[in-house]
Protein backbone atom coordinates (compact mmCIF):
# COMPACT_ATOMS: atom_id res chain seq x y z
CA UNK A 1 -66.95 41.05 11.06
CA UNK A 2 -69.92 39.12 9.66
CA UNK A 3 -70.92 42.31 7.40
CA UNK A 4 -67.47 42.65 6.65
CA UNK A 5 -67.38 38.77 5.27
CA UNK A 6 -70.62 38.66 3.66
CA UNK A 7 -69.91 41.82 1.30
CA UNK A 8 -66.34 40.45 0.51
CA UNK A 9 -68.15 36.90 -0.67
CA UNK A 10 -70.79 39.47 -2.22
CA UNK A 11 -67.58 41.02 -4.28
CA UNK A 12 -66.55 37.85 -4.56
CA UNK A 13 -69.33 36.28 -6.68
CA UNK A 14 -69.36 39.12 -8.62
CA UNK A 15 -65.89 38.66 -9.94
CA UNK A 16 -66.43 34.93 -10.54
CA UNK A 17 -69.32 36.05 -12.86
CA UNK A 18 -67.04 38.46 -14.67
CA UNK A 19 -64.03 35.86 -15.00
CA UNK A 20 -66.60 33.55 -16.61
CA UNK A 21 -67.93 36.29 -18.87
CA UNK A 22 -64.14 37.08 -19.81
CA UNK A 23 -63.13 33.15 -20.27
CA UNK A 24 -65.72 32.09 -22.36
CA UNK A 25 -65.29 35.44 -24.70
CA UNK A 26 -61.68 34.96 -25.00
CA UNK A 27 -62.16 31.25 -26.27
CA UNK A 28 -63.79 31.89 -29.09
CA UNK A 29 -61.58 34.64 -30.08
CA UNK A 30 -58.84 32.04 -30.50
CA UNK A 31 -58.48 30.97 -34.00
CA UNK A 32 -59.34 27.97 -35.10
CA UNK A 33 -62.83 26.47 -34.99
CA UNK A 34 -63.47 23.53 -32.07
CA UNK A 35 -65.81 21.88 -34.55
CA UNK A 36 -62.45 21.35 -37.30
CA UNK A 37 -60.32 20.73 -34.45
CA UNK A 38 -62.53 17.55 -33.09
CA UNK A 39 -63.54 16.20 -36.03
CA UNK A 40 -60.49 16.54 -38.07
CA UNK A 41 -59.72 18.11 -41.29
CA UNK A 42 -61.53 15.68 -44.20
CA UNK A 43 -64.94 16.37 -41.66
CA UNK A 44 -67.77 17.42 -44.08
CA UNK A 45 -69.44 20.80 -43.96
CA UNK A 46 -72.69 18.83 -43.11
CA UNK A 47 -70.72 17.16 -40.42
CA UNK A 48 -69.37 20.67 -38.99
CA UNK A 49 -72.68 22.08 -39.04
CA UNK A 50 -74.40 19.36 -37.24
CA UNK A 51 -71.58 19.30 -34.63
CA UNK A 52 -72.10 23.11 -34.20
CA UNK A 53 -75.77 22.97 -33.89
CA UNK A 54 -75.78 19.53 -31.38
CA UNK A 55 -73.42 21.72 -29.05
CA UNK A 56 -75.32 25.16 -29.69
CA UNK A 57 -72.24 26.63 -31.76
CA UNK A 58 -74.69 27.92 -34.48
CA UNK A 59 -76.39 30.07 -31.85
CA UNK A 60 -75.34 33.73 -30.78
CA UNK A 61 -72.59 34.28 -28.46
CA UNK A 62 -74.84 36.05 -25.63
CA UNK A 63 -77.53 32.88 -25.75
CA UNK A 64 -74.04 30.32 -25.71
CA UNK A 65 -72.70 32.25 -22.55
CA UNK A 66 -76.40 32.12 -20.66
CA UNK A 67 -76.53 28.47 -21.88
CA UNK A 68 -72.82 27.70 -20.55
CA UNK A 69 -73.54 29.88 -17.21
CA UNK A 70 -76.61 27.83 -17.02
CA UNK A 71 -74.49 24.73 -17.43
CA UNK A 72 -71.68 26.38 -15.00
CA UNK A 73 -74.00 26.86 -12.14
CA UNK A 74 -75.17 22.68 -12.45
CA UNK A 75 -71.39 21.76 -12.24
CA UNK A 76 -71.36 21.02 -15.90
CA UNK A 77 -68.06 22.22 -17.49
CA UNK A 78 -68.50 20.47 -20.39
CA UNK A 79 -67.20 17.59 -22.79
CA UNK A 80 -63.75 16.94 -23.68
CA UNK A 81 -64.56 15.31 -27.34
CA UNK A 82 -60.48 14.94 -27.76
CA UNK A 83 -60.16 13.33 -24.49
CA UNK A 84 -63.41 11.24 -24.72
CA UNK A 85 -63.78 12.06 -20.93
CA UNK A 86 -66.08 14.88 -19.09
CA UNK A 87 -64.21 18.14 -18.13
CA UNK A 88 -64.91 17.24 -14.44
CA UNK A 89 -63.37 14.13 -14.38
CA UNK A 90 -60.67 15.65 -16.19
CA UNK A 91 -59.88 17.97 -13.53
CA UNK A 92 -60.65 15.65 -10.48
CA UNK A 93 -58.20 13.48 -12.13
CA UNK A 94 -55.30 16.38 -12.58
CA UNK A 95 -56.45 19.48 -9.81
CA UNK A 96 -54.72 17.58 -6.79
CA UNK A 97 -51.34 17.18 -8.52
CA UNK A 98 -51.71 20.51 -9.11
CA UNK A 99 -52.42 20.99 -5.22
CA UNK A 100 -49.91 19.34 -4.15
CA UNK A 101 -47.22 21.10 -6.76
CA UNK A 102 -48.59 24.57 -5.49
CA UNK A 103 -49.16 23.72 -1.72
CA UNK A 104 -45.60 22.30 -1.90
CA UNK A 105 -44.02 25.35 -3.23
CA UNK A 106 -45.47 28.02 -1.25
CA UNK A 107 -44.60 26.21 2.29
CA UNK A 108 -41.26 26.16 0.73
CA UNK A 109 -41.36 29.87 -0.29
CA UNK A 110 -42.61 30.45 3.65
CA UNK A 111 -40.06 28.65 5.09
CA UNK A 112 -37.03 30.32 3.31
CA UNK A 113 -38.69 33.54 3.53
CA UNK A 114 -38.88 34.42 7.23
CA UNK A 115 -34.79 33.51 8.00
CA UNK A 116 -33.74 35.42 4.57
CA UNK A 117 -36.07 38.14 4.91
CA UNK A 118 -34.93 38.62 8.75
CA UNK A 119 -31.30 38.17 7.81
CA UNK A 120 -31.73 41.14 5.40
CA UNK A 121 -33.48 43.48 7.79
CA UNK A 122 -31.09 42.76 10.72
CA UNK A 123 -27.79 43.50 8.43
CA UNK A 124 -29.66 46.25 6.46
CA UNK A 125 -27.08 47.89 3.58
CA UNK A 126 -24.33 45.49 4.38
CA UNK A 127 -22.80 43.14 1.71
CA UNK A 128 -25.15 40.20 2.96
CA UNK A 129 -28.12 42.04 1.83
CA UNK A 130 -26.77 43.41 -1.51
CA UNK A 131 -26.00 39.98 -2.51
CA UNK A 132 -29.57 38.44 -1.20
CA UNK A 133 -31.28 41.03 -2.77
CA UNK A 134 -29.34 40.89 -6.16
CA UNK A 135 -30.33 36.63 -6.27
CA UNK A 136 -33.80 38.27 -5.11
CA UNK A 137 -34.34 40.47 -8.32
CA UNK A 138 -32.35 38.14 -10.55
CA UNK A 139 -34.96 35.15 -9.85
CA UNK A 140 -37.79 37.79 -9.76
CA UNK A 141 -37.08 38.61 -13.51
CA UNK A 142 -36.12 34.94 -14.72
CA UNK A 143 -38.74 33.27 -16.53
CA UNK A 144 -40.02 29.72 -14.74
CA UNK A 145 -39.34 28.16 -18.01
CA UNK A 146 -35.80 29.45 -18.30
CA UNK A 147 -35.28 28.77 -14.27
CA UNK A 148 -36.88 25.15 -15.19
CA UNK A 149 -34.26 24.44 -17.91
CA UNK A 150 -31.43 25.90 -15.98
CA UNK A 151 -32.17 23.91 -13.06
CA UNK A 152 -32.91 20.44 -15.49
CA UNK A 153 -29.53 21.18 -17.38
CA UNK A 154 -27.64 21.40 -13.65
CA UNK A 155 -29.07 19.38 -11.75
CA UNK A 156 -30.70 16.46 -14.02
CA UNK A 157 -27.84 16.30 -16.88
CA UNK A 158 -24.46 18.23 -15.28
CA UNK A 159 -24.78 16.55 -11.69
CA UNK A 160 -27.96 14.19 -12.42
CA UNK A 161 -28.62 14.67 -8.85
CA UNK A 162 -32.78 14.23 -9.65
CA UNK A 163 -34.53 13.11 -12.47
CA UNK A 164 -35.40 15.62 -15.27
CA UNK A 165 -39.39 14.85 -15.86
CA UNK A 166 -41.55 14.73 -12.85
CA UNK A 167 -43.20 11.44 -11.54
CA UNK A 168 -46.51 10.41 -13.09
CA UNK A 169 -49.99 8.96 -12.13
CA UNK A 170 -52.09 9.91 -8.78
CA UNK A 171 -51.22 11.73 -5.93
CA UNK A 172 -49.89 8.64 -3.83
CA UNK A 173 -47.67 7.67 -6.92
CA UNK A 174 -46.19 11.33 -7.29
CA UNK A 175 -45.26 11.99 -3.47
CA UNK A 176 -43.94 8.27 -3.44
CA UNK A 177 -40.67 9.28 -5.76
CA UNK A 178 -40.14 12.89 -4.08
CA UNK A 179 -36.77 13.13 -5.72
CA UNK A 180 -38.93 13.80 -8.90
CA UNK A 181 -40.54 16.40 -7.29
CA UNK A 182 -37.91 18.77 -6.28
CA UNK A 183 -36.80 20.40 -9.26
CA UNK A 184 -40.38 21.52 -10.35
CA UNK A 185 -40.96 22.39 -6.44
CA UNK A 186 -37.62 24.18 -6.57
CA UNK A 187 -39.07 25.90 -9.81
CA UNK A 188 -42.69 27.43 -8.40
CA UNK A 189 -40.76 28.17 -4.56
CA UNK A 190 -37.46 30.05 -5.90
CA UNK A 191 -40.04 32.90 -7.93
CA UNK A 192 -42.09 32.80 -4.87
CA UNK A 193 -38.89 33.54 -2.63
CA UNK A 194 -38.25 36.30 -4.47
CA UNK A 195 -40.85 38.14 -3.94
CA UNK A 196 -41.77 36.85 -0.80
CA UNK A 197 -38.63 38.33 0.80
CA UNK A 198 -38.59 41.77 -0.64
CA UNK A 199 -42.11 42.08 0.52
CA UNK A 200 -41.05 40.71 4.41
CA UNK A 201 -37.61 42.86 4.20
CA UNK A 202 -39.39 46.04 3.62
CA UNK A 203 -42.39 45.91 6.38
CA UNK A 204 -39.60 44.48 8.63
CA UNK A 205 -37.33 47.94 8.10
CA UNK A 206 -40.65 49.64 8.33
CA UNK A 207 -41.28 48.23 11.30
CA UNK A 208 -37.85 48.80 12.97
CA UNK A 209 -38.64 52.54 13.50
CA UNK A 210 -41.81 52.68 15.26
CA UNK A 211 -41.81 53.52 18.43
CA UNK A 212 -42.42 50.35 20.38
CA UNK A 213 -39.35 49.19 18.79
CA UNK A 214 -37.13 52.16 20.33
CA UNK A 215 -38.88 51.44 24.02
CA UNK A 216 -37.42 47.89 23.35
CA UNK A 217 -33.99 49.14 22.69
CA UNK A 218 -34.00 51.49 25.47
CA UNK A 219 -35.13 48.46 28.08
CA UNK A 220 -31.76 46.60 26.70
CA UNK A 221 -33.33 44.09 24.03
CA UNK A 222 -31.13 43.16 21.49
CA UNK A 223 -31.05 43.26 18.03
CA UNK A 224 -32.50 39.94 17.39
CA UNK A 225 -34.83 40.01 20.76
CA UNK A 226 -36.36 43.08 19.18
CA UNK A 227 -36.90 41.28 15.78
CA UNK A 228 -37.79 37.68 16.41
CA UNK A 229 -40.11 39.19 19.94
CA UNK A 230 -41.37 42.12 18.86
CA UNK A 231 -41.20 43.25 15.13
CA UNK A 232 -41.52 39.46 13.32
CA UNK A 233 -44.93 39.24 14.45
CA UNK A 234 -46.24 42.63 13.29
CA UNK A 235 -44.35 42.53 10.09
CA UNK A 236 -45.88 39.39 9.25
CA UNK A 237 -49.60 40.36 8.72
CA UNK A 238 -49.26 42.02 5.61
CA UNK A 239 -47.62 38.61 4.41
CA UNK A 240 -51.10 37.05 4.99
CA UNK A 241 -52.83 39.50 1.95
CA UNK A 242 -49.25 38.74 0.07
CA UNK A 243 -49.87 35.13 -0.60
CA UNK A 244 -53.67 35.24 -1.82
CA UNK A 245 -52.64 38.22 -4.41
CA UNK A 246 -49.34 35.97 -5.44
CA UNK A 247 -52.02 33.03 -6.31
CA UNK A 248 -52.85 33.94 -10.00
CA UNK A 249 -48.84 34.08 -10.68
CA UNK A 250 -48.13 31.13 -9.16
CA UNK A 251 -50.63 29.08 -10.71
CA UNK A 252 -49.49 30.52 -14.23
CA UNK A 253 -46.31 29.57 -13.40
CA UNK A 254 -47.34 25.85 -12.38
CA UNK A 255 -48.79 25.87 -15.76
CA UNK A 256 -45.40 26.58 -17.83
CA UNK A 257 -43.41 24.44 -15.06
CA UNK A 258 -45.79 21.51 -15.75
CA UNK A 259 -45.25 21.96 -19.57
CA UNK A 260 -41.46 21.84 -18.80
CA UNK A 261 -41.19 18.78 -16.49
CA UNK A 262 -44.21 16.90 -17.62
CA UNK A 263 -46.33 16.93 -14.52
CA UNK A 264 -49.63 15.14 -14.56
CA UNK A 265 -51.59 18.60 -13.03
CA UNK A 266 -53.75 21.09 -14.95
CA UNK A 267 -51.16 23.17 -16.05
CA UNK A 268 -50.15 20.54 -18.91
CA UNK A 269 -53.83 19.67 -19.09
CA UNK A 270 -54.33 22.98 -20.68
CA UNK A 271 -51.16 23.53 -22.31
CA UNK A 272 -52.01 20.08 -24.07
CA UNK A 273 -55.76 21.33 -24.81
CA UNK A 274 -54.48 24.55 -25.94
CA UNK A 275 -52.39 22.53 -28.85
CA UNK A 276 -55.33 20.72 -29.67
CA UNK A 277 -57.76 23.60 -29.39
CA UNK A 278 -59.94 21.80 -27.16
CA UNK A 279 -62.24 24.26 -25.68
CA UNK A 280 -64.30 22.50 -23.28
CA UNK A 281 -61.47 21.62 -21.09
CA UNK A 282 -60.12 25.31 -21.54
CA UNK A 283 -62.78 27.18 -20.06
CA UNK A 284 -62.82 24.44 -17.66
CA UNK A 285 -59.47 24.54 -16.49
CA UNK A 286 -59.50 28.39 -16.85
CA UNK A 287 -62.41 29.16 -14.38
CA UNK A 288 -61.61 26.80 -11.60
CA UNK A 289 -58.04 28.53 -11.58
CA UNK A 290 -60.00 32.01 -11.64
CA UNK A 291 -62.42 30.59 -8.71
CA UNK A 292 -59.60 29.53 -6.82
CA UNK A 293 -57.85 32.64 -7.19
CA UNK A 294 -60.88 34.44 -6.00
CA UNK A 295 -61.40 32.50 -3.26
CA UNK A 296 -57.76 32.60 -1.94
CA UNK A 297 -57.51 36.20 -2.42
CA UNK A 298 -61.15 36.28 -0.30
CA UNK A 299 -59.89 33.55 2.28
CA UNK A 300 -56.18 35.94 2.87
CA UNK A 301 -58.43 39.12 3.23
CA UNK A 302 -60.77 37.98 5.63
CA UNK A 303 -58.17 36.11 7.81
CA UNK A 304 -56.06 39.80 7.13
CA UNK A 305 -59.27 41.30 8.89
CA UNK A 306 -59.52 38.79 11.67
CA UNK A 307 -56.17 39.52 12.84
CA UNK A 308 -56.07 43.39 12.31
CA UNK A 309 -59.40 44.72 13.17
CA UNK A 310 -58.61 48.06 12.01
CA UNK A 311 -58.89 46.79 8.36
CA UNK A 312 -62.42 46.16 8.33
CA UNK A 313 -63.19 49.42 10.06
CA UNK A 314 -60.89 51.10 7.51
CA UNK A 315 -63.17 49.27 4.64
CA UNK A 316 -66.48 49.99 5.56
């Protein structure tokens, strides 16, 4: 198990050097030029070009990714000149909104998973699963924006049941108005569900005819004694590996459900620095989401390994 873990984080670092490599190309293939952007549009040339060579934008692009890897590796993400802040107090300020948008949605997604999913698998082909898994694919293919204005046009104007924009400020001053958080919860959790459940419906049918499940039938178990005692638990592994590789969508999602209902997290951080082509706080924002999609995906396949041994044998 230890080899096992220390090649995965070996993989691991690896991929966080690539996403870097990736990020920091892709921002200077946007258009625009940061230099422009900051200092506005009557700036000098002279001004541009001493902006550019103060923050090493005059040098070639392999010498400005060793000097921002450099940079990366010292915790230095950089200088939000929009903002007049650093990128890392940027983030410490917006990543736990984020948190607690994401963490919120997935337990919700978890929850409403394992009685729909199980519901599905006991009354397999009947009308009860045609219509779950007809919601299923419909949310599947919905956009979060489009789900996010539906559910603000029903809920927020139609039956103004909760509040249309999310609650603002710190963590203590978000969770203390949770009616503002339910609709952007509601928007992460329902794309989630979606996929959650086909993925639980289909190792639970999978499940259902192995063996051990017809030695429970023969003994006299029950439908749901053979499901809730004997097939839930084995069907549920896979769910583990399921929720680090749903990470990357979900936080793109939280970014265009921020955007929508105004949450304080990083997702409007860099829809907002997008706008104003502030590049600093893009790659910023962009490789802590990377990192923590690495690291979830790393954290699910090592706890996948822990509880089936065979996977690490299978992967050596």
């Amino acid at each position: 198990m230890l080899s096992y873990s220390l090649r995965r984080t070996g993989q691991g670092l690896v991929v966080v050097i690539i996403v870097s490599f990736l990020t920091f190309i892709e921002a200077h293939l946007l258009p625009g030029n940061p230099a422009r952007a900051i200092l506005g549009v009557h700036a000098s040339q002279a001004q541009i070009q001493a902006f550019d060579i103060e923050n090493g934008y005059n040098k070639s692009l392999p010498l400005q990714y060793v000097n921002y890897l450099d940079r990366l590796i010292h915790g230095n993400l950089g200088f939000s000149y929009q903002l007049n802040q650093s990128v890392v107090a940027l983030l410490s300020e917006r990543l736990p909104a984020t948190v607690v948008l994401v963490g919120l949605s997935v337990i919700v997604a978890l929850l409403l998973m394992v009685p729909v999913a199980i519901l599905q698998a006991a009354r397999r082909n009947t009308a009860v699963d045609y219509a779950l898994t007809g919601i299923a694919f419909v949310l599947y293919a919905m956009p979060e924006f489009w789900l996010g204005l539906m559910l603000i046009m029903l809920f927020a104007e139609k039956v103004r049941l909760f509040p249309p924009v999310a609650p603002q400020g710190n963590v203590p001053q978000i969770l203390a108005h949770p009616a503002g958080l339910v609709l952007p919860v509601a928007t992460l959790a329902l794309g989630s569900l979606a996929v959650f459940t086909r993925y639980l419906r289909s190792s639970l049918l999978d499940n259902l005819t192995e063996d051990y499940v017809r030695t429970a039938r023969a003994k006299g178990a029950g439908t749901w004694r053979v499901m809730f005692g004997h097939v839930f638990r084995n069907a549920l592994l896979p769910v583990i590996t399921l929720v680090g590789l749903s990470l990357p969508g979900i936080l793109g999602g939280a970014l265009i459900t921020e955007s929508v209902f105004n949450y304080p997290g990083m997702g409007l951080l860099f829809w907002n620095s997008a706008l104003s082509q502030d590049y600093p706080v893009l790659l910023g924002v962009t490789m802590v989401v990377g990192l923590a999609t690495i690291v979830g995906n790393l954290i699910a396949d090592l706890l996948y390994a822990a509880a089936d041994p065979r996977v690490r044998y299978l992967r050596q």
